[in-house]
Every structure is written in C-alpha cells, then in structure tokens.
N, C-alpha and C. Protein backbone atom coordinates (compact mmCIF):
# COMPACT_ATOMS: atom_id res chain seq x y z
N UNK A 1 0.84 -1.18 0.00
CA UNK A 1 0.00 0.00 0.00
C UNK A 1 0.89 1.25 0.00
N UNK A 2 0.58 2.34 -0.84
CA UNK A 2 1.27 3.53 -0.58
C UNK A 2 0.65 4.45 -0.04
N UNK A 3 1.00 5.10 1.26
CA UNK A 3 0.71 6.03 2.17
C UNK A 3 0.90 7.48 1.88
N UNK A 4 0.12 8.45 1.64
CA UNK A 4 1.16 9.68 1.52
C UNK A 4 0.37 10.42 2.78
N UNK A 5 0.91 10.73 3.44
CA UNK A 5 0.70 11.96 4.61
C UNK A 5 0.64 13.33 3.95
N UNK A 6 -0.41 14.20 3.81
CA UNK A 6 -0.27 15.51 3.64
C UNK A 6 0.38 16.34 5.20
N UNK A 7 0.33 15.85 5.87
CA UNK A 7 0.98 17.12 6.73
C UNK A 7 2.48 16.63 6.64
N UNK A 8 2.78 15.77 6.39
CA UNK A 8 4.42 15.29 6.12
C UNK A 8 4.94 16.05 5.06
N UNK A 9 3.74 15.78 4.12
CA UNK A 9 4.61 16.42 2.95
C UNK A 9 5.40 14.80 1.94
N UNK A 10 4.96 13.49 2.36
CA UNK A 10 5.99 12.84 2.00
C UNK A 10 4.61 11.50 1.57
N UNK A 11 5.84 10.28 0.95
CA UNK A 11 4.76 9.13 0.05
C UNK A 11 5.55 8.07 0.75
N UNK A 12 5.07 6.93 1.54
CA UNK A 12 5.72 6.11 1.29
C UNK A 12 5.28 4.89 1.01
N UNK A 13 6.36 3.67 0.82
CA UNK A 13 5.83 2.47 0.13
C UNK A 13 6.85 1.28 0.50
N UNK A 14 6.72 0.74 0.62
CA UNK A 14 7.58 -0.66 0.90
C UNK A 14 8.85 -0.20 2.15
N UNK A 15 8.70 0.65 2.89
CA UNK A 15 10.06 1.23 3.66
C UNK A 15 10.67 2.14 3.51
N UNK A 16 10.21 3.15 2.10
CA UNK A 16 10.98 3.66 1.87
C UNK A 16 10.53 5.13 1.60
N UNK A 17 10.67 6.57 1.87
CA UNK A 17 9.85 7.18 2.03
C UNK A 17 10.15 8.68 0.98
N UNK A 18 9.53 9.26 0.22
CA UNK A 18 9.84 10.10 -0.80
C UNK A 18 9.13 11.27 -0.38
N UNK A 19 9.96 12.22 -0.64
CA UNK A 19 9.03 14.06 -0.47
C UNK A 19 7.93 13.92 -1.51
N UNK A 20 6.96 14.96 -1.48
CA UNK A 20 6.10 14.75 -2.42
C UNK A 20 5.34 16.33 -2.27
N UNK A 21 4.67 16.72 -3.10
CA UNK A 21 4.16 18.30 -2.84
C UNK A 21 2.44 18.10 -3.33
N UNK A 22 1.58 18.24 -2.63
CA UNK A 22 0.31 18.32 -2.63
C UNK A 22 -0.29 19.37 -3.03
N UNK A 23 -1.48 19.43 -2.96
CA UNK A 23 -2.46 20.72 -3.45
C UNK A 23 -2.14 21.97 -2.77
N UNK A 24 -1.78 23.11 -3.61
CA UNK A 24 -1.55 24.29 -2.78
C UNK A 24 -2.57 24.74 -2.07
N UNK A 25 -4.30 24.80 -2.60
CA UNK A 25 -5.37 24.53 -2.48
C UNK A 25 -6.13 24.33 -1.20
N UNK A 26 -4.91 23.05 -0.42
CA UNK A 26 -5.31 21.77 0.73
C UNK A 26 -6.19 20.80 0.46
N UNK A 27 -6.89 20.18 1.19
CA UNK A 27 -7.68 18.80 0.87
C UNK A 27 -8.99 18.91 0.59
N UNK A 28 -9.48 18.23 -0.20
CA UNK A 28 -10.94 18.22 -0.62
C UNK A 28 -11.53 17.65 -1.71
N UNK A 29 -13.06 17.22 -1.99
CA UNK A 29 -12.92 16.10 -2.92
C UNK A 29 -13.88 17.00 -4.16
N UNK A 30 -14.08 18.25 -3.75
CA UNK A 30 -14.98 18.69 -4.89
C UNK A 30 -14.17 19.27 -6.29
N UNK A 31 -14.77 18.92 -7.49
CA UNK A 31 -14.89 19.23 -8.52
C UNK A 31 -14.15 20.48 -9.12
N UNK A 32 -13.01 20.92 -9.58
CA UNK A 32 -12.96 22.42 -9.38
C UNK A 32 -12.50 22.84 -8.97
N UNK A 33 -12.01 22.31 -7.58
CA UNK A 33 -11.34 22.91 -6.69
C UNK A 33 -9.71 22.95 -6.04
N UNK A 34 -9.05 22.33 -7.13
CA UNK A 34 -7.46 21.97 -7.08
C UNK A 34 -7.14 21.76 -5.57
N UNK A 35 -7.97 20.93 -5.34
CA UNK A 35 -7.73 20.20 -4.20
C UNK A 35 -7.57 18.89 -3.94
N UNK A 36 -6.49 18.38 -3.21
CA UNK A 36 -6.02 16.93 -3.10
C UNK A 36 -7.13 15.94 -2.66
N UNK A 37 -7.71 15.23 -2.63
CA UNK A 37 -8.67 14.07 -2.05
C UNK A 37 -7.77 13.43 -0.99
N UNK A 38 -9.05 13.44 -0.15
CA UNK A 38 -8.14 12.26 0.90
C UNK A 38 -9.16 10.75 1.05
N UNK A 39 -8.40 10.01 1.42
CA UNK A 39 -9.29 8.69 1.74
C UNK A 39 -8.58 7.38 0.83
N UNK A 40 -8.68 6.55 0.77
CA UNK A 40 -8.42 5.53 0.13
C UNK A 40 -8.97 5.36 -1.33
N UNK A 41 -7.81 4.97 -1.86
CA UNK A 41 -7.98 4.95 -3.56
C UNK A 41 -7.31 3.60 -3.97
N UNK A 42 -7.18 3.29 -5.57
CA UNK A 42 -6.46 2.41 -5.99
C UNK A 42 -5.95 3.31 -7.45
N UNK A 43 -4.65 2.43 -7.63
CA UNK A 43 -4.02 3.38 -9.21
C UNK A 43 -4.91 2.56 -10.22
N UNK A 44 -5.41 2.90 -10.99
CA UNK A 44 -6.42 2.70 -11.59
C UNK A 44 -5.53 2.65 -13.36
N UNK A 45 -4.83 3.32 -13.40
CA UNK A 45 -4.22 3.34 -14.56
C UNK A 45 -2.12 4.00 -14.46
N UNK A 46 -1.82 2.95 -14.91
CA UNK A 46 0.15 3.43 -15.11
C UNK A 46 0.35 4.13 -16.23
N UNK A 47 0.56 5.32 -16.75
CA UNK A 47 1.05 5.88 -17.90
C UNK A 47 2.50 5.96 -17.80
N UNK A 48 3.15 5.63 -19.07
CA UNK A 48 4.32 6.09 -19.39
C UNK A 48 5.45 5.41 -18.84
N UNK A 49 5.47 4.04 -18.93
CA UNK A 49 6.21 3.03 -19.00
C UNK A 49 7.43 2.85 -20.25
N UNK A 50 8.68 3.23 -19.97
CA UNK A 50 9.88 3.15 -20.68
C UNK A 50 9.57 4.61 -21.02
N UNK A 51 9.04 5.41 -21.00
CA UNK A 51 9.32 7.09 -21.33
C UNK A 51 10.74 7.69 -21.04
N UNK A 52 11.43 8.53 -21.83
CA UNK A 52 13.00 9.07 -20.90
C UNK A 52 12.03 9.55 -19.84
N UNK A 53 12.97 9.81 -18.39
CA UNK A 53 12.61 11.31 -17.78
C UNK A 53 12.75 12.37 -18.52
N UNK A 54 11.48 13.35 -17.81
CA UNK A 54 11.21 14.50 -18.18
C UNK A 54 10.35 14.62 -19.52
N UNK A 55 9.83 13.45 -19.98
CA UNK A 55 8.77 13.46 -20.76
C UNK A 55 7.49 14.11 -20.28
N UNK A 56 7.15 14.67 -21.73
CA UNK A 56 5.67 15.93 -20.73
C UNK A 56 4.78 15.25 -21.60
N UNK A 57 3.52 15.21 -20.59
CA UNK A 57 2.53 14.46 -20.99
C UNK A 57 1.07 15.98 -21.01
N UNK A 58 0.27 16.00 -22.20
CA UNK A 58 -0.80 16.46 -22.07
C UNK A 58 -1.85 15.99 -22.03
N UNK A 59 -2.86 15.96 -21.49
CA UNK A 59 -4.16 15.03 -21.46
C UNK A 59 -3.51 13.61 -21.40
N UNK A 60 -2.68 12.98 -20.72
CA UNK A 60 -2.21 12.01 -20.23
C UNK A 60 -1.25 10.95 -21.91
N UNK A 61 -0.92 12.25 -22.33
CA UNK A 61 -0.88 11.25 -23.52
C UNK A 61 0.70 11.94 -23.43
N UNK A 62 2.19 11.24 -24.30
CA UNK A 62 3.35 12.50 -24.34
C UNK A 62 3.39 12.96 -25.67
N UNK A 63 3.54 14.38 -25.23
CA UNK A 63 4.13 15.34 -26.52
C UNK A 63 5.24 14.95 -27.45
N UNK A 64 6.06 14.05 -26.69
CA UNK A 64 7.18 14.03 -27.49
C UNK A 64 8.24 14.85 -27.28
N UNK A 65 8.39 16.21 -26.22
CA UNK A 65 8.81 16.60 -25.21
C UNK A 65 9.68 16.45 -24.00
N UNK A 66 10.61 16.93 -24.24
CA UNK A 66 11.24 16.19 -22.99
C UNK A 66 11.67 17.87 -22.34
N UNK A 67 11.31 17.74 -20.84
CA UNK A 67 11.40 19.19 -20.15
C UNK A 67 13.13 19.62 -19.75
N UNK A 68 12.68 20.67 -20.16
CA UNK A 68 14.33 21.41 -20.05
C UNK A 68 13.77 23.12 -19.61
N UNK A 69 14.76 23.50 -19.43
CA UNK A 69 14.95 25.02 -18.78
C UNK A 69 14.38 25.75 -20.23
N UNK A 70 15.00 25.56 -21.49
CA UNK A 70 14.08 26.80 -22.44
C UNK A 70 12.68 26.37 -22.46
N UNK A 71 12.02 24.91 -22.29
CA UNK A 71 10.57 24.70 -22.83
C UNK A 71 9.81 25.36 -21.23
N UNK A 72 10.46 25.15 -20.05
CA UNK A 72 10.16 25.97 -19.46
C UNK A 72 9.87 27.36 -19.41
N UNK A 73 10.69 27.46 -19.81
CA UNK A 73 10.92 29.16 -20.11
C UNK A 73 9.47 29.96 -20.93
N UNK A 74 9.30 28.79 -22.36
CA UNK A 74 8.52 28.93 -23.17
C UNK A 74 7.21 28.85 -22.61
N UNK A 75 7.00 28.34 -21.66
CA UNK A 75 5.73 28.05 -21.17
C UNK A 75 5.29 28.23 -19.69
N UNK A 76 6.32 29.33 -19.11
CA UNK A 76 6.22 29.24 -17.28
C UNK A 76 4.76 29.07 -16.93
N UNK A 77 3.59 29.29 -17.28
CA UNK A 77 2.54 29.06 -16.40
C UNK A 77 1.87 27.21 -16.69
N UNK A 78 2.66 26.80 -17.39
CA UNK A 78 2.41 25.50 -17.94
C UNK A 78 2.16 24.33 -16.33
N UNK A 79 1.61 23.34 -16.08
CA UNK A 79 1.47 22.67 -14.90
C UNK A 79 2.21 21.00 -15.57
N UNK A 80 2.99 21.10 -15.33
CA UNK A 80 4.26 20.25 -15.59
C UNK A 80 3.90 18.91 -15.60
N UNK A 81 3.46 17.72 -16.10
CA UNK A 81 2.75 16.94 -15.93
C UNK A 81 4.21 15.79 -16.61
N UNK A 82 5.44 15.42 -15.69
CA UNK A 82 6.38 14.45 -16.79
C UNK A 82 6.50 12.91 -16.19
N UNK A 83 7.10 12.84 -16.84
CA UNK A 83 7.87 11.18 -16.83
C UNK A 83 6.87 10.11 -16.31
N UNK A 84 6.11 10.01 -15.36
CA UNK A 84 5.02 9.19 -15.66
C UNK A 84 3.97 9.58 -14.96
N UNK A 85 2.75 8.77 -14.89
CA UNK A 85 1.65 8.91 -14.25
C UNK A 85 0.81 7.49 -13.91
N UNK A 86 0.69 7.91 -12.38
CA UNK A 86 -0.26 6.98 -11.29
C UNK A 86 -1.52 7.53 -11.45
N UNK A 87 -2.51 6.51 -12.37
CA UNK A 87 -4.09 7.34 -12.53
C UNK A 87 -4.47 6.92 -11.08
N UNK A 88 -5.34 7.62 -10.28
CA UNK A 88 -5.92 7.06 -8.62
C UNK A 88 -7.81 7.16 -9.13
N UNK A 89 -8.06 6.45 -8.67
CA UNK A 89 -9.38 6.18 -8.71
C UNK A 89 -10.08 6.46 -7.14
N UNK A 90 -11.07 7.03 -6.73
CA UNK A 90 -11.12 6.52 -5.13
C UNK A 90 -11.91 5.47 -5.13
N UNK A 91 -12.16 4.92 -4.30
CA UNK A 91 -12.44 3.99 -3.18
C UNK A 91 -14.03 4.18 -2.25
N UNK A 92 -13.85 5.19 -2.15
CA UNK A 92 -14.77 5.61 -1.41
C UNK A 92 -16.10 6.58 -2.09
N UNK A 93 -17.01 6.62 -1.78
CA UNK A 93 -18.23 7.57 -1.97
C UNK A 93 -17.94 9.01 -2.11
N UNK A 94 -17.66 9.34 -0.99
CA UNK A 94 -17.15 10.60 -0.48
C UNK A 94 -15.46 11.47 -1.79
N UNK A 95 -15.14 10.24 -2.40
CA UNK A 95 -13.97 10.34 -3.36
C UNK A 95 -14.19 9.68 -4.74
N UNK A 96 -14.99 9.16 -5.04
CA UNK A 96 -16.03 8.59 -6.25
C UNK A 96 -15.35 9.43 -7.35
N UNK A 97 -14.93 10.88 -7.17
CA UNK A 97 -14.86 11.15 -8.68
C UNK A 97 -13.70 11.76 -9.05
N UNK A 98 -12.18 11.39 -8.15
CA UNK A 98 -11.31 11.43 -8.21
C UNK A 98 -10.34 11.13 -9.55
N UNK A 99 -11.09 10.02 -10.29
CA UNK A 99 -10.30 10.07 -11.73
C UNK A 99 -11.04 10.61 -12.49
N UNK A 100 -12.19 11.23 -12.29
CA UNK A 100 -12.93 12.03 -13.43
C UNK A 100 -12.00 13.25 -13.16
N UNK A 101 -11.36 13.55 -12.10
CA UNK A 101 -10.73 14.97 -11.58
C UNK A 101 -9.56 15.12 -11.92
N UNK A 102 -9.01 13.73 -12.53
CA UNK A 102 -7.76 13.42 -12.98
C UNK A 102 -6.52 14.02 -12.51
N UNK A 103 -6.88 13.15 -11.43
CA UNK A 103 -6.03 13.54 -10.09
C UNK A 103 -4.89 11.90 -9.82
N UNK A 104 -3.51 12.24 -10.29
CA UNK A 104 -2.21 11.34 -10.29
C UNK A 104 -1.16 11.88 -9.32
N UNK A 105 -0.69 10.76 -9.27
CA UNK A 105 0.52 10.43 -8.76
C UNK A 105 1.69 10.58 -10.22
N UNK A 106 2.25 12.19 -9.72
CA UNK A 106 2.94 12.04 -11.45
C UNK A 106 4.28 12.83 -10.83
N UNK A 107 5.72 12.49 -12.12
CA UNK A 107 6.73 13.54 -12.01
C UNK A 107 6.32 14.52 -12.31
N UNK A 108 7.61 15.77 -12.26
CA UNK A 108 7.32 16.93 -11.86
C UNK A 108 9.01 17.63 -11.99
N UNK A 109 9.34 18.84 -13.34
CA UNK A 109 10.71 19.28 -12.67
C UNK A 109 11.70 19.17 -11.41
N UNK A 110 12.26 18.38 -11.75
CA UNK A 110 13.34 18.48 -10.36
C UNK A 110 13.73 19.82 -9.81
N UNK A 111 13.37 20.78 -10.50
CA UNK A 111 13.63 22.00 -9.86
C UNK A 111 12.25 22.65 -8.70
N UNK A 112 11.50 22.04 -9.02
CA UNK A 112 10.19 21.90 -8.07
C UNK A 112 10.16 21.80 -6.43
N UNK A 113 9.60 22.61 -5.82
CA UNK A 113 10.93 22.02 -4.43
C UNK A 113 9.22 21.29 -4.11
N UNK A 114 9.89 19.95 -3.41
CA UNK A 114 8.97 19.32 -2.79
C UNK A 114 8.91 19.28 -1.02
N UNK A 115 8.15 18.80 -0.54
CA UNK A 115 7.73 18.66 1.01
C UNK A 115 7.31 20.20 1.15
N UNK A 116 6.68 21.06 0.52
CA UNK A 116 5.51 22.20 0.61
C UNK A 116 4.53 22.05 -0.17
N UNK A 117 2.90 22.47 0.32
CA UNK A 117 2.11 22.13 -0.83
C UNK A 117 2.02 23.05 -2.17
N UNK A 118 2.16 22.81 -3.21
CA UNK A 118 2.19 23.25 -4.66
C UNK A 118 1.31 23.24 -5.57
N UNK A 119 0.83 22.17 -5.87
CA UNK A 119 -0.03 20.97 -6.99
C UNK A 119 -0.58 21.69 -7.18
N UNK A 120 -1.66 21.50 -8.66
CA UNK A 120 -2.95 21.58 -8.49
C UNK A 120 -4.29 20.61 -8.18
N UNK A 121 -4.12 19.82 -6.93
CA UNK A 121 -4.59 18.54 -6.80
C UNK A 121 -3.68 17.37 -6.89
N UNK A 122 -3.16 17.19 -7.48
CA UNK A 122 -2.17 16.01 -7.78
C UNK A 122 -1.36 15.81 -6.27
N UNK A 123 -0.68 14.63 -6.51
CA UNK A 123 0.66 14.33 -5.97
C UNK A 123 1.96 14.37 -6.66
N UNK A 124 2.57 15.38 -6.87
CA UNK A 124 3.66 15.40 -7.06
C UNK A 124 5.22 14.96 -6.66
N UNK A 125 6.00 13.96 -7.77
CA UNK A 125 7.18 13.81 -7.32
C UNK A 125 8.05 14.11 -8.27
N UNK A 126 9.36 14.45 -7.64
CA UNK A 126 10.77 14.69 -8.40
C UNK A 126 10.69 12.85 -9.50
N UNK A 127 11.33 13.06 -10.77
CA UNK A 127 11.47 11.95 -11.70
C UNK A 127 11.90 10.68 -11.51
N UNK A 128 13.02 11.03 -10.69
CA UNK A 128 13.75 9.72 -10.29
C UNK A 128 12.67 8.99 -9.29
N UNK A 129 12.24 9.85 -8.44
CA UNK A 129 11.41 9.09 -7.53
C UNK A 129 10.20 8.43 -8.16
N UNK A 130 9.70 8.99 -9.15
CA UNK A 130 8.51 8.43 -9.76
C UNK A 130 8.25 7.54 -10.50
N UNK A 131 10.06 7.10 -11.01
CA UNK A 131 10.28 6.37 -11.88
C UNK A 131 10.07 4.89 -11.18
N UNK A 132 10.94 5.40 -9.85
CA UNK A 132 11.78 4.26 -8.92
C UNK A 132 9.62 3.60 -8.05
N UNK A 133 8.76 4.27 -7.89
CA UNK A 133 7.86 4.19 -7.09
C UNK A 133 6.80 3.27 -8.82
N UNK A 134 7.04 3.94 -9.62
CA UNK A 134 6.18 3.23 -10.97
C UNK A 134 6.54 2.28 -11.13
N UNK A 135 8.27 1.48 -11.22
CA UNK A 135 7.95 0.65 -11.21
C UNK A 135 7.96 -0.44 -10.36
N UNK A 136 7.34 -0.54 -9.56
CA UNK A 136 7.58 -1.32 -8.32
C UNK A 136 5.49 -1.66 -7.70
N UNK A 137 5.07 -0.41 -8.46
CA UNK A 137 3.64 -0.51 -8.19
C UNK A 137 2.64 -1.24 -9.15
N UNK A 138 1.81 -1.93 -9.33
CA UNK A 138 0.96 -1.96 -9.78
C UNK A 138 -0.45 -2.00 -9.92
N UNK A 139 -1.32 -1.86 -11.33
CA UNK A 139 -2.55 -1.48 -11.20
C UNK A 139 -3.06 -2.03 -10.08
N UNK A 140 -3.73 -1.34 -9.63
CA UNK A 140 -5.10 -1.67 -8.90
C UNK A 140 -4.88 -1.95 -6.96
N UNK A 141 -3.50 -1.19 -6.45
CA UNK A 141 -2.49 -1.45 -5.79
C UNK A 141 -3.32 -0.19 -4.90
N UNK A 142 -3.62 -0.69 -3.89
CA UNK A 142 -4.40 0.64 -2.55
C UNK A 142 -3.42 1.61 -2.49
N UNK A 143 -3.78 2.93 -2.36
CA UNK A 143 -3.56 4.01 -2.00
C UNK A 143 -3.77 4.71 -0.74
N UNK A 144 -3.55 4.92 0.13
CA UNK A 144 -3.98 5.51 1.54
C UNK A 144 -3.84 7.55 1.16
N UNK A 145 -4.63 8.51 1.17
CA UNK A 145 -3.85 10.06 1.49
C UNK A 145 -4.77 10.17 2.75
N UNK A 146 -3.78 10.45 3.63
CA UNK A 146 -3.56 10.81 5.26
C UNK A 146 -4.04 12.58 5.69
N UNK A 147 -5.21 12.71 5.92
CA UNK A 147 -6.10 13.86 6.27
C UNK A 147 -4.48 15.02 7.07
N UNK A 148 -4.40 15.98 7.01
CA UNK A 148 -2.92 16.11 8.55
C UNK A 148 -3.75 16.03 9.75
C-alpha cells in the first residue's frame, strides 16, 4: 500500500519514504477545486512506461517533449505533468470522482521544491522518484492520502 501523509509532505511504500508536494489549495474532494482528495484509492491506470525522464505528458498522452529550462521558459505558467503517471481512482463515496478529476501520482521538474504544498490537486514527485515508485507498483495497488 502507498501512504502519503499531507501534513508530512511525503509518500511512502515498501520502507521507503519520498518528499512529495500536494495541493496548494489543501484537501478536498470537490470538482474544481485543485484540491487533493483524501481517503483511500487504488491506481487505476500506469502511464508512461519506458518514457526518458522529463517526458511531458498532455491530457495524459506525451508530446514528445522532454522538459528542459528553455521549454520551461517557453511556457512558465504551464502545470508540468512528466515522466510518468499513477491514474488514482477513489475507493470511497465521499472520493467517487477522483479520476474524473484526474487527479495522479505524477513527475514533476526536479527544480520543483517538494515537502511544501504546490499541486494543483495532484501528488507530485521529483522523476527519479517516480520512476523508482512506478515501477515497483501496480494497477489496482491501494492508496492511503492521510487527512494532517
């Protein structure tokens, strides 16, 4: 099961524990509201298996893109969506429409500072970590996010 604590700031999974940056927003399950869900979920879908890092994905699909400091540049208000993606589904009633909200477990510029909240809803991690946490997870694998 992977745990992420919002008041930690952090994800962990088998022992091993990764920073991670949540909804700047804070927690909540409505519609709209770039806010993180809490409650129990499952990954519902893995995108982007063998991708380099720093592949940017739009509407969950990749550009063909790989993120660097000028495409940054080119696009600062852009919401960075790379190297892979954990679709989360919830679990619960109360979180029912969490992948309509298309709300992942995804990389994110390493220049991104993590363990503050950021996101817009998502869970955000640095590449390496997302790489190292994708593949080790699979579909349909419980999710815990931890209320603070």
């Amino acid at each position: 099961m992977i745990t992420i604590s919002i008041a930690d700031q952090t994800l962990e999974y088998q022992g091993k524990t990764y920073s991670i940056s949540s909804a700047m927003n804070g927690i909540g399950e409505v519609e709209g509201s770039f806010c993180t869900p809490t409650g129990q979920f499952k990954i519902a879908e893995k995108i982007g298996d063998k991708l380099e890092s720093g592949a940017v994905f739009v509407a969950r699909k990749p550009t063909g893109e790989i993120f660097s400091k000028k495409l940054f540049e080119q696009n600062p208000d852009r919401d960075w969506i790379l190297t892979r993606i954990l679709w989360l589904e919830g679990a619960e009633a109360r979180n029912s429409n969490t992948k309509d909200r298309y709300i992942y477990i995804h990389g994110s510029p390493n220049e991104t500072p993590m363990g503050t909240p950021r996101s817009k809803g998502c869970i955000r991690m640095h590449n390496d970590d997302v790489i190292a946490l994708f593949d080790q997870v699979q579909t349909g694998e419980d999710v815990v996010i931890i209320k603070p």
